[in-house]
N, C-alpha and C. Protein backbone atom coordinates (compact mmCIF):
# COMPACT_ATOMS: atom_id res chain seq x y z
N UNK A 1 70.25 0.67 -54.43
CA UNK A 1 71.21 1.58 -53.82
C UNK A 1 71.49 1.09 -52.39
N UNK A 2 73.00 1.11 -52.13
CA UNK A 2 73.15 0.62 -50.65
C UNK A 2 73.74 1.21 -49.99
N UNK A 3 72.60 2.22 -49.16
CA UNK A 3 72.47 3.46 -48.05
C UNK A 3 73.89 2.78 -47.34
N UNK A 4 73.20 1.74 -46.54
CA UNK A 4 73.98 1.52 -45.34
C UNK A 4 75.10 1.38 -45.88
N UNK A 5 75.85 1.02 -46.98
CA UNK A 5 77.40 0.71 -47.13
C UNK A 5 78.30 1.86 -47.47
N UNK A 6 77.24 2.87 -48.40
CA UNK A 6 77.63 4.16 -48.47
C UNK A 6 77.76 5.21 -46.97
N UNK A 7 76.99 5.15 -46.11
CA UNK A 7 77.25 5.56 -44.77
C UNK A 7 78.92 5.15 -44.69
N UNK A 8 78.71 3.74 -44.00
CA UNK A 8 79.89 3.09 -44.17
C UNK A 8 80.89 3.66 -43.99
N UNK A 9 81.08 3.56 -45.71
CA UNK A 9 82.34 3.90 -46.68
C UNK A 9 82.67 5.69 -46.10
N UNK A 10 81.64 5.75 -45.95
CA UNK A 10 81.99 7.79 -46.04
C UNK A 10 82.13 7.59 -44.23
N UNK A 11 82.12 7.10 -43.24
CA UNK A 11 82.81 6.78 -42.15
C UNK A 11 84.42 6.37 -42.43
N UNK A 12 84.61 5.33 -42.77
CA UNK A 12 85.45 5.11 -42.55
C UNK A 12 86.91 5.51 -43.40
N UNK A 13 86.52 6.47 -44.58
CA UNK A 13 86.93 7.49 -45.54
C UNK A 13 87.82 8.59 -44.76
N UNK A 14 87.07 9.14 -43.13
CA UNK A 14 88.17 9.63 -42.25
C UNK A 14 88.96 9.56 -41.79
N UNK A 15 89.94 9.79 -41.69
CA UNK A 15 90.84 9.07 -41.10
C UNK A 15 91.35 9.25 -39.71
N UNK A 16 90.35 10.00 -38.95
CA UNK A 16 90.53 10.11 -37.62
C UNK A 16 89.68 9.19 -37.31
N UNK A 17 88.63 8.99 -37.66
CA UNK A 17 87.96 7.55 -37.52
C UNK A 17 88.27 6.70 -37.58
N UNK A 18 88.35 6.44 -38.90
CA UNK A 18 89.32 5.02 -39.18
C UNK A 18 90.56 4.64 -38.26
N UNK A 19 91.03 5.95 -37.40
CA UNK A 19 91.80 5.15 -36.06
C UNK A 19 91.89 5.39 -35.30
N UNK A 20 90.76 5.44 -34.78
CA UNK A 20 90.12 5.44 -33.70
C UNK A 20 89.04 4.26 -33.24
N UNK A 21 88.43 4.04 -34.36
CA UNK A 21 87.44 2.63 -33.87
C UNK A 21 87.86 1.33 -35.34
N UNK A 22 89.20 1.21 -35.69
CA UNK A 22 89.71 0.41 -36.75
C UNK A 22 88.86 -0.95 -36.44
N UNK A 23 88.01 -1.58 -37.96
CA UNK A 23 87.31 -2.87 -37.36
C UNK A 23 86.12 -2.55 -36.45
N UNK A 24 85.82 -1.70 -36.07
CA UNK A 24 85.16 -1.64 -34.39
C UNK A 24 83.75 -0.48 -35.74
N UNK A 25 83.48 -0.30 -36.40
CA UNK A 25 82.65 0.21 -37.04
C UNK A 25 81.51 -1.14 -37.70
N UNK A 26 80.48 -1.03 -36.99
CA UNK A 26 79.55 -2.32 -37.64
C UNK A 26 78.24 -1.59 -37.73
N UNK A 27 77.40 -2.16 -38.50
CA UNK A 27 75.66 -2.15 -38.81
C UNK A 27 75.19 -3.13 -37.68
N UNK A 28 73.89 -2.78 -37.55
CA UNK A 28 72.91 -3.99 -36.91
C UNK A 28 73.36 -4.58 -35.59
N UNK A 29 75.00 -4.47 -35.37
CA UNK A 29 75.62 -5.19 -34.70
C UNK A 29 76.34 -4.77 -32.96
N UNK A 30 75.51 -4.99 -31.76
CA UNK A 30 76.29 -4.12 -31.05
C UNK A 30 77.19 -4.85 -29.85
N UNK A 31 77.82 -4.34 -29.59
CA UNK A 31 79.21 -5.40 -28.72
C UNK A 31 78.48 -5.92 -27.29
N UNK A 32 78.64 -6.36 -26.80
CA UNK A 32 78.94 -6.98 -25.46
C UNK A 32 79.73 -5.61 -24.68
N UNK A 33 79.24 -5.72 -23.26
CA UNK A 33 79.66 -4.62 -22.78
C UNK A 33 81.13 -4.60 -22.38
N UNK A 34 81.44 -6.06 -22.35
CA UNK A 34 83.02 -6.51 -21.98
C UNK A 34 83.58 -6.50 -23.01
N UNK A 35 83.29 -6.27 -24.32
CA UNK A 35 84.29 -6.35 -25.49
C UNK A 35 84.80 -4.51 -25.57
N UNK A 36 83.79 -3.46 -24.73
CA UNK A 36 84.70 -2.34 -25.46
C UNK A 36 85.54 -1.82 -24.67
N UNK A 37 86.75 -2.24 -25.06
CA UNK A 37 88.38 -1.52 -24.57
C UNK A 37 88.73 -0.28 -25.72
N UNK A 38 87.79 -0.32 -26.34
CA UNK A 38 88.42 0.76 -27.58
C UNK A 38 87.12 1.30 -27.97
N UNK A 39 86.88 2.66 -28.75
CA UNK A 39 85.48 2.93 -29.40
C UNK A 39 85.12 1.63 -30.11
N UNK A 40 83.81 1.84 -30.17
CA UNK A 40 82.61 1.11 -31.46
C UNK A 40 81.77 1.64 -31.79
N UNK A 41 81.75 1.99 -32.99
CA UNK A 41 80.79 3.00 -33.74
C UNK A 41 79.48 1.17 -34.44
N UNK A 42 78.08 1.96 -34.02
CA UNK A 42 77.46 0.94 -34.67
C UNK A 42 76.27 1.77 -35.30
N UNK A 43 76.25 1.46 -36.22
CA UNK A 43 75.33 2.16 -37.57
C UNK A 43 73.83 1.25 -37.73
N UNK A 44 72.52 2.26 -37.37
CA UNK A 44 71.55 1.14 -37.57
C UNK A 44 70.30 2.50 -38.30
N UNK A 45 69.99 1.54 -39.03
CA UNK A 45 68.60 2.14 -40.13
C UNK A 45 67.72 2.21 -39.21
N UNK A 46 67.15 3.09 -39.12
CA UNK A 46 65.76 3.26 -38.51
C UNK A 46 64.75 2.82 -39.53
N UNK A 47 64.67 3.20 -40.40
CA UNK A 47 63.60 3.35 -41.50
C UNK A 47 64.09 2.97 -42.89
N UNK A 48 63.63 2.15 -43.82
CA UNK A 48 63.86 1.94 -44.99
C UNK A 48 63.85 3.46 -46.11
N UNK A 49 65.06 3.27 -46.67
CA UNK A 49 64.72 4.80 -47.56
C UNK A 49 63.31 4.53 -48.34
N UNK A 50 62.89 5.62 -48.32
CA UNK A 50 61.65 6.01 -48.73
C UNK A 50 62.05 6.68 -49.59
N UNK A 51 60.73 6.31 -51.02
CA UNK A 51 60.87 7.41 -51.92
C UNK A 51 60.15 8.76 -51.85
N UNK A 52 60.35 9.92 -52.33
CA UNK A 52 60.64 11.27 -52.14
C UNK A 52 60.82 12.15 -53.04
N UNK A 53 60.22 13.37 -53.49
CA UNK A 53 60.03 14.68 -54.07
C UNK A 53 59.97 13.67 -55.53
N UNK A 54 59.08 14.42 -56.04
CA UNK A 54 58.34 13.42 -56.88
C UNK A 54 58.30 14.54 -58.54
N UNK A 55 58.32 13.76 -59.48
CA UNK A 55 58.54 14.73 -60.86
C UNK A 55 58.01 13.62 -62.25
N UNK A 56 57.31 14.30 -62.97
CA UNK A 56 56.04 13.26 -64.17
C UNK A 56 56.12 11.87 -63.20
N UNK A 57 55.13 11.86 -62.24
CA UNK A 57 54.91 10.67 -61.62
C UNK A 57 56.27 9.67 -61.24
N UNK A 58 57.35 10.29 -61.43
CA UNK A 58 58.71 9.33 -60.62
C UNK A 58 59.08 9.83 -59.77
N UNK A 59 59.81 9.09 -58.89
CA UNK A 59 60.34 9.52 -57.45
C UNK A 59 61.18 9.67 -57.84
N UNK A 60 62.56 10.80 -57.24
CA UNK A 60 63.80 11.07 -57.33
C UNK A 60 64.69 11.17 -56.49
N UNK A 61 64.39 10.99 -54.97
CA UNK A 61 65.22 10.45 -54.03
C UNK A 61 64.74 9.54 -52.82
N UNK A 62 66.07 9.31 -52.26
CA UNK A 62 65.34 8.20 -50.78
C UNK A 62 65.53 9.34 -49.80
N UNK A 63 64.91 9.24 -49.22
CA UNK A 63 64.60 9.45 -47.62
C UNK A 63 64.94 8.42 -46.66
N UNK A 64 66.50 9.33 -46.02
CA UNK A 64 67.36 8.26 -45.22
C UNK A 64 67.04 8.58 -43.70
N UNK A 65 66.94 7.53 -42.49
CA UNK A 65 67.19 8.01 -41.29
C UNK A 65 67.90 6.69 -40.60
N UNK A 66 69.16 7.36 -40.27
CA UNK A 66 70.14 6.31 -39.60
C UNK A 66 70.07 7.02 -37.90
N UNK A 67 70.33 5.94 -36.92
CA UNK A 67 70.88 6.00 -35.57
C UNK A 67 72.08 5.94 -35.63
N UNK A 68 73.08 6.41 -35.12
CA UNK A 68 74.89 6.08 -35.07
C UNK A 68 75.25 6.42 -33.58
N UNK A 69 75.96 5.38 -33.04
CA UNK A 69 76.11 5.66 -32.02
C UNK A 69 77.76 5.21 -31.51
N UNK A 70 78.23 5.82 -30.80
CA UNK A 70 79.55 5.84 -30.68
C UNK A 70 79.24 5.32 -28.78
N UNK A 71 79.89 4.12 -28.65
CA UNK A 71 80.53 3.26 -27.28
C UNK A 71 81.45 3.28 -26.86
N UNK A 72 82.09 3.89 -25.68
CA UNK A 72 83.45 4.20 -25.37
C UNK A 72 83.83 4.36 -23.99
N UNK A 73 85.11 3.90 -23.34
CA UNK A 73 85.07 4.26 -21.92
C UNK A 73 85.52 5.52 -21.47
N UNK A 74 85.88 6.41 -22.56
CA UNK A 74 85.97 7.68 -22.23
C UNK A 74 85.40 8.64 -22.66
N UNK A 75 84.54 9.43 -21.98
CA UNK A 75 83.84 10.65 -22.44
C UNK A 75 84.29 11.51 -23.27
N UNK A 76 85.11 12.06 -23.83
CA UNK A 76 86.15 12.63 -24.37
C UNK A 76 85.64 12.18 -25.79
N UNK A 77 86.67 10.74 -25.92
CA UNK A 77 86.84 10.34 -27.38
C UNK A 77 85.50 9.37 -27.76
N UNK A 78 84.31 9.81 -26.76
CA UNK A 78 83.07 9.52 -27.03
C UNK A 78 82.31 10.58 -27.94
N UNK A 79 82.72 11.62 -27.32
CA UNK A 79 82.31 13.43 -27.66
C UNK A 79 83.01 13.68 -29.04
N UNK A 80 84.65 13.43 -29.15
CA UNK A 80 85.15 14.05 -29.89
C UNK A 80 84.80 13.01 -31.34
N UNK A 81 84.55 11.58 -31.56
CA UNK A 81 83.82 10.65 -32.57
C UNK A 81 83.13 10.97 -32.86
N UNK A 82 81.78 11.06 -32.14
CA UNK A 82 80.69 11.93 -31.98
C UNK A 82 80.60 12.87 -33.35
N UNK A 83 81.26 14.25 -32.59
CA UNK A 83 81.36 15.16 -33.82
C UNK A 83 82.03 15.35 -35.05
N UNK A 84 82.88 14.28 -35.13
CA UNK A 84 83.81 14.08 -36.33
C UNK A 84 82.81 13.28 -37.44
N UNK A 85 81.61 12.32 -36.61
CA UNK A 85 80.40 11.48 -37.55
C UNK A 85 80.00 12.76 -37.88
N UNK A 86 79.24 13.60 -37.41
CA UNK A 86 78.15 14.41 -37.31
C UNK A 86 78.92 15.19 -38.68
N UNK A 87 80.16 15.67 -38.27
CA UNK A 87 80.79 16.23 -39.89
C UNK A 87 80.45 15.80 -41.56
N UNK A 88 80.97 14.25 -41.03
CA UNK A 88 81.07 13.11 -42.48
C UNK A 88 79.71 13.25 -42.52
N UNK A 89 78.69 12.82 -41.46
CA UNK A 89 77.16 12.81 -42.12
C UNK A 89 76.81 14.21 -42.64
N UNK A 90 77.07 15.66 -42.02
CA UNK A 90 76.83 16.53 -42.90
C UNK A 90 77.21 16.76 -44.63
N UNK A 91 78.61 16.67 -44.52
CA UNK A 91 79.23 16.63 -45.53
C UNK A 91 78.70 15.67 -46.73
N UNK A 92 78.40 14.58 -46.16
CA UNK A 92 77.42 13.22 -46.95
C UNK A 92 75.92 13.64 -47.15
N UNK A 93 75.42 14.89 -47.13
CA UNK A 93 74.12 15.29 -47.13
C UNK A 93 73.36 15.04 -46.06
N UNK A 94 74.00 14.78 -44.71
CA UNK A 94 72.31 14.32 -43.89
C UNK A 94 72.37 15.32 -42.38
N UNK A 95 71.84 15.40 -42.09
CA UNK A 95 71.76 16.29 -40.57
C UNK A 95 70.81 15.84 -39.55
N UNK A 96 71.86 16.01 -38.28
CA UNK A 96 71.20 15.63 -37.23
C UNK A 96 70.24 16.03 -36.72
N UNK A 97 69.65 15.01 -36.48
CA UNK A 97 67.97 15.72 -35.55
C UNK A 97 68.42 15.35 -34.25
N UNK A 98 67.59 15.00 -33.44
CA UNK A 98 67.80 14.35 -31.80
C UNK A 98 68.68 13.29 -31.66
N UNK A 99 69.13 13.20 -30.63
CA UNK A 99 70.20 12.18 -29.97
C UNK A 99 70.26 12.12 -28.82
N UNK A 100 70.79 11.22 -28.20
CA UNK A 100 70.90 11.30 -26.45
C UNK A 100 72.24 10.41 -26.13
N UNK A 101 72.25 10.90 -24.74
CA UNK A 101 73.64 10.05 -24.22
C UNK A 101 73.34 9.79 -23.16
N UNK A 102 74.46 8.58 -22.83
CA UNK A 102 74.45 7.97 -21.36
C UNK A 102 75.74 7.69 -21.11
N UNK A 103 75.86 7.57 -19.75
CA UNK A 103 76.75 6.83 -19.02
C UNK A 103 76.13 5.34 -18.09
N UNK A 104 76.76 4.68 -18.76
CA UNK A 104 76.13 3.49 -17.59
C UNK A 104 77.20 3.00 -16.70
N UNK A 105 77.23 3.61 -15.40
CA UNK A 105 77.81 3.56 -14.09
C UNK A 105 78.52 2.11 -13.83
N UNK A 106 77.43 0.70 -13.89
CA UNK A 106 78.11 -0.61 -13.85
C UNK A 106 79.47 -0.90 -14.47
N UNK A 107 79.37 -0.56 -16.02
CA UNK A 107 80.04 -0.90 -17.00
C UNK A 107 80.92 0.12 -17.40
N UNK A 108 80.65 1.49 -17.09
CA UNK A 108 81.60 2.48 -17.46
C UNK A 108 81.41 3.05 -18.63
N UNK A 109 80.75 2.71 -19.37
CA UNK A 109 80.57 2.99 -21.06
C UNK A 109 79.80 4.41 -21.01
N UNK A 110 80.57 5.18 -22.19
CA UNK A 110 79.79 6.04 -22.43
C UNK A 110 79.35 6.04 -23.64
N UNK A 111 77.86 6.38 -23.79
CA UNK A 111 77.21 6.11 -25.48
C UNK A 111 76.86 7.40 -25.65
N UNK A 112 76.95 7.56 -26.96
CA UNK A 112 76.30 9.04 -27.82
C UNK A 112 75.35 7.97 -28.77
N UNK A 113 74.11 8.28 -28.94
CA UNK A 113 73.49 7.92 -30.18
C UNK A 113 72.34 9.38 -30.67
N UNK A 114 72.80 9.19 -32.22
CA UNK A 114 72.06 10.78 -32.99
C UNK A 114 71.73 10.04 -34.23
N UNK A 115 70.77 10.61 -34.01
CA UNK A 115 70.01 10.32 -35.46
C UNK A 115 70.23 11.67 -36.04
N UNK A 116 70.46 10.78 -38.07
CA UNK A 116 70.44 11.43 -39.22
C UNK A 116 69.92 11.18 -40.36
N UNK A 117 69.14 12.36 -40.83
CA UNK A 117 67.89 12.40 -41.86
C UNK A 117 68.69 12.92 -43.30
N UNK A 118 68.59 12.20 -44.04
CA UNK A 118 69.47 12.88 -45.71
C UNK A 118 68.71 11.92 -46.94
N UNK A 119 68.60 13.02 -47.64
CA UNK A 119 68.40 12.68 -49.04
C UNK A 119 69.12 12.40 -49.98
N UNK A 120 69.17 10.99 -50.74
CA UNK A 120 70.01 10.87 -51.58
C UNK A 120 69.21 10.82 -53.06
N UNK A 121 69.94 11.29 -54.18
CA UNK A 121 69.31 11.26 -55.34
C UNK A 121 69.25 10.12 -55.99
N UNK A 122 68.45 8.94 -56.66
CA UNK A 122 68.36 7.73 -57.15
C UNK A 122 69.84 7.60 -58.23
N UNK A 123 70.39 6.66 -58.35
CA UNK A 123 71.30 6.59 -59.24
C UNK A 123 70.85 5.57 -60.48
N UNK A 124 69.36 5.59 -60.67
CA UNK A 124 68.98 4.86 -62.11
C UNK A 124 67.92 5.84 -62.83
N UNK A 125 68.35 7.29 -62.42
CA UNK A 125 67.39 7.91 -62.75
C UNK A 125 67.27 7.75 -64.82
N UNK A 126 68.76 7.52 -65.32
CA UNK A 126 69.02 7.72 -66.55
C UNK A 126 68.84 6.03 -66.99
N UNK A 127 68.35 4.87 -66.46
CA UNK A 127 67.85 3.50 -66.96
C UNK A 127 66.29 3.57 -67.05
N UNK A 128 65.67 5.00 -66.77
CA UNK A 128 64.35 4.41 -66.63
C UNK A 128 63.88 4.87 -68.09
């Protein structure tokens, strides 16, 4: 199963997202402080899904926890990304726990990063 592409996909499925950080949505990957003229949403696994709630000795879901963090030179459409993720990740099963933000004064950037915890149900439950 591939958490991270399904995140992804259910990001960029919005379409206030999708233009707002077009391209500018990556995993693993985070910009240079001179590349952001526009949002960048960057998506990173904290933790490998884990298996979870358990039935005749099989596991039946992962246990997800992603960081997402939205880079931007304006506070605003830092805030307003922000909560438009926090939607799609609800809506996608997962909810936010802690997060924090900054401004870094040199560079101007403002970051939101929140972590989100969701369970997904195995999709080979019917091959085993």
């Amino acid at each position: 199963m591939d958490v991270l592409g399904m995140v992804y996909n259910a990001l960029i499925a919005d379409s206030y997202i999708k233009e707002k950080a077009p391209g500018r949505i990556k995993y693993y990957e985070f910009p240079g402080t001179g590349d952001v003229t526009s949002p960048y949403i960057i998506i990173d696994p904290l933790d490998v899904p884990l298996p979870k709630d358990f039935a005749d000795d099989t596991w039946l879901t992962y246990d997800c926890l992603f960081q997402i963090e939205v880079w931007s030179k304006n506070r605003m459409a830092t805030n307003e990304l922000s909560g438009r993720i926090r939607n799609v990740m609800w809506n996608f099963g997962f909810s936010q726990g802690t997060g924090a933000g900054e401004w870094d004064e040199d560079t101007g950037i403002f970051r939101d990063a929140r972590k989100y915890r969701g369970k997904l149900y195995r999709d080979d439950l019917d091959t085993l």
